[in-house]
Protein backbone atom coordinates (compact mmCIF):
# COMPACT_ATOMS: atom_id res chain seq x y z
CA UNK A 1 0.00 0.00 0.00
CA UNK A 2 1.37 3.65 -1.18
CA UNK A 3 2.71 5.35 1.95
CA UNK A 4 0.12 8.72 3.07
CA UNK A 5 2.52 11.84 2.28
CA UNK A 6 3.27 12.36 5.65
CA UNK A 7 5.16 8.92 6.11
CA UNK A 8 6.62 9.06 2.64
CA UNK A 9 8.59 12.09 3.91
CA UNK A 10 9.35 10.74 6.77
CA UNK A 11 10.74 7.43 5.06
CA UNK A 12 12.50 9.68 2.85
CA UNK A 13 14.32 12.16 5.46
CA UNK A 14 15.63 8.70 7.07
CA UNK A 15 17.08 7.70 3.87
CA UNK A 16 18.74 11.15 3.63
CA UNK A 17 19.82 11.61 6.87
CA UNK A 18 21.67 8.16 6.29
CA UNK A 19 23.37 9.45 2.51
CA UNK A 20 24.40 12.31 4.67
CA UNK A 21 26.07 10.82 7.95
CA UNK A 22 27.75 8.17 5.58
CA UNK A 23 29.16 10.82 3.44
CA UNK A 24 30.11 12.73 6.25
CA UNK A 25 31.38 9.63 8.05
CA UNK A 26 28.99 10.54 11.28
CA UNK A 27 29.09 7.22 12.78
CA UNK A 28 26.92 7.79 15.60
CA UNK A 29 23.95 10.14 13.83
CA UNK A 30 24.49 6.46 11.20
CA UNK A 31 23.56 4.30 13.88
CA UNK A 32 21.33 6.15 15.48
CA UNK A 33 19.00 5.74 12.22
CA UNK A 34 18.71 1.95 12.94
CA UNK A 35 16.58 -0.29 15.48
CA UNK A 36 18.69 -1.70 17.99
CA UNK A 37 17.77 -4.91 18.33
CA UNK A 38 19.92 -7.96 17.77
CA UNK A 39 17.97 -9.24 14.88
CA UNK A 40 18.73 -6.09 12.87
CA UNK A 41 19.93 -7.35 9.38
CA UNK A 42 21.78 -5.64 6.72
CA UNK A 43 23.52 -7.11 3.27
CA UNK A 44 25.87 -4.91 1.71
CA UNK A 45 27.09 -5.34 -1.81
CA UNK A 46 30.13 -7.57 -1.17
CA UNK A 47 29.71 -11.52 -0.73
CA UNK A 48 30.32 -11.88 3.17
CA UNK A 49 28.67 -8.30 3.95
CA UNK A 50 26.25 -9.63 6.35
CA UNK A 51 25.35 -7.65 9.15
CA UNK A 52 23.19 -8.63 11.81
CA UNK A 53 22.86 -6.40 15.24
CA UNK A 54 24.43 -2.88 15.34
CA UNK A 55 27.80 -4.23 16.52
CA UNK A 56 28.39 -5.95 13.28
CA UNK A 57 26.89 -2.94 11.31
CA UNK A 58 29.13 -0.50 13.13
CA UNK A 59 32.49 -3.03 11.95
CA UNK A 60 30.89 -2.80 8.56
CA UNK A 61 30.65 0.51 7.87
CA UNK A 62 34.05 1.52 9.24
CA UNK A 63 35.32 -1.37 7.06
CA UNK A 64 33.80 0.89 4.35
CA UNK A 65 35.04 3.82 5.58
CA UNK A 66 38.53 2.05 6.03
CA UNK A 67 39.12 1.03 2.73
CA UNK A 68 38.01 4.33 1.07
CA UNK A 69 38.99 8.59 0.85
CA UNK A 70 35.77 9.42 0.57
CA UNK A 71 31.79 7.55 -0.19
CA UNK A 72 28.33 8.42 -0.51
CA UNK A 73 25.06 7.18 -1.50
CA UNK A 74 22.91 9.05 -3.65
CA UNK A 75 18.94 8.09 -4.01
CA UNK A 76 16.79 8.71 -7.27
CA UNK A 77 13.53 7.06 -8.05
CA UNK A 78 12.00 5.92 -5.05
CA UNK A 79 9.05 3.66 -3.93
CA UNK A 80 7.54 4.31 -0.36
CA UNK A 81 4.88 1.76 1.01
CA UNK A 82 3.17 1.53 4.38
CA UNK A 83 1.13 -0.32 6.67
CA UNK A 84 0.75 0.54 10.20
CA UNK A 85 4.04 1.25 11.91
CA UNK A 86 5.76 -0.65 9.06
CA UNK A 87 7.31 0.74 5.93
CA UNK A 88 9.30 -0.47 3.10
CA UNK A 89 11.46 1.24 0.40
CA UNK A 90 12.82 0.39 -2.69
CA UNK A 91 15.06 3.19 -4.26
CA UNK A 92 17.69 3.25 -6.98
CA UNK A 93 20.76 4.96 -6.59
CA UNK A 94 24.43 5.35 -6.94
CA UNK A 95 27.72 4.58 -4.74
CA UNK A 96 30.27 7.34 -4.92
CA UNK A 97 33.70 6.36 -4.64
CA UNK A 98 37.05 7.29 -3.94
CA UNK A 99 39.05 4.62 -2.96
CA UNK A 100 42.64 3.46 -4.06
CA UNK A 101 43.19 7.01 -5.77
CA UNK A 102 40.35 6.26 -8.43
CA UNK A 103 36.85 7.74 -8.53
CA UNK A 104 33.96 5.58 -9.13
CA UNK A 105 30.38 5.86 -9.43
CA UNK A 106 28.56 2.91 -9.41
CA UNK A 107 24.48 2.09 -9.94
CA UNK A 108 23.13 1.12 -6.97
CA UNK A 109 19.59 -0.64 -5.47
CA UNK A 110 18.45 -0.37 -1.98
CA UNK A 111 15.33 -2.01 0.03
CA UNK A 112 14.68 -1.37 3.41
CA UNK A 113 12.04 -1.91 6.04
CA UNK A 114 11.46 0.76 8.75
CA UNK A 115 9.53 0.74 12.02
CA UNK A 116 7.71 3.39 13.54
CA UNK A 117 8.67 3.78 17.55
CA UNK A 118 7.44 6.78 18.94
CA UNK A 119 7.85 9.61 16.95
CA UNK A 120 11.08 8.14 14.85
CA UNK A 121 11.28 5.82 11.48
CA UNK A 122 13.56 2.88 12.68
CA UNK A 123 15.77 0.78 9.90
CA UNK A 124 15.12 -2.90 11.16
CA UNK A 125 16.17 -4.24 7.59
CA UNK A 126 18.60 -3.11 4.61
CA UNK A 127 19.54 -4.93 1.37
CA UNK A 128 22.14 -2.81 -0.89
CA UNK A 129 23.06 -4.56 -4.12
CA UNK A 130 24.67 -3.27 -7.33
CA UNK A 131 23.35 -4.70 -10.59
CA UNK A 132 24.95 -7.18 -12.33
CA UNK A 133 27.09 -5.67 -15.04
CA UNK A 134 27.65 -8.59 -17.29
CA UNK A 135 23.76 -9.36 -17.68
CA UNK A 136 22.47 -7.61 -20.55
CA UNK A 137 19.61 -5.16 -20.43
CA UNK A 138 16.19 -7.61 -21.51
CA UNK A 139 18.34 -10.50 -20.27
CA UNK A 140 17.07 -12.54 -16.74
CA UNK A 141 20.35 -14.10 -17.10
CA UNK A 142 23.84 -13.17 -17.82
CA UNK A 143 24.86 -15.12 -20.74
């Protein structure tokens, strides 16, 4: 179900106050966006980037942070749904990189389910994922 304004805006000043404090590397004002409870999950784009509680998701993002001058996460179409004190968001995006002196910008998806507690939008769930590169567009498979 389409998210009322009011939530959509909400949902969406999350997702920017999170492209913000990881650009800025704001570690705590980061953290402070997501649920902590210890069943928190988040994938990241790499193939053992999974994250479950905020003490792994803390090691992961100054891993990122680690092994890079300078990142950010910029958000373009997005879908906001709610129900209750439950949303979900599906947004495409970009990763930009500076990392081993070379500057990258690469497409980017994100889903993520929020909870409402109190008067704050919680992150309880985040999937980032690049696309595939070697599948061709109109192709469900790379070949």
């Amino acid at each position: 179900m389409k998210a009322d304004a009011t939530t959509e805006a909400a949902v969406k000043a999350v997702l920017d106050k999170f492209s913000e404090s990881y650009a800025k590397r704001d570690l705590q004002t980061l953290l402070a966006l997501f649920a902590p409870d210890p069943d928190l999950v988040l994938y990241g784009t790499g193939a053992d980037e999974k994250r479950i509680g905020l003490a792994e998701l803390k090691v992961q993002v100054e891993r990122d942070w680690s092994q890079s001058d300078a990142a950010s996460m910029l958000f373009g179409w997005t879908s906001v749904s709610a129900a209750g004190s439950v949303a979900w968001v599906a947004t495409d995006g970009a990763f930009e990189v500076q990392a081993g002196g070379q500057e990258m910008t690469l497409p980017a998806r994100l889903t993520c389910v929020l909870e409402r507690r109190g008067n704050q939008w919680l992150i309880v769930q985040a999937h980032f994922s690049v696309p595939f590169g070697q599948q061709s567009e109109g192709e469900s498979f790379p070949t």
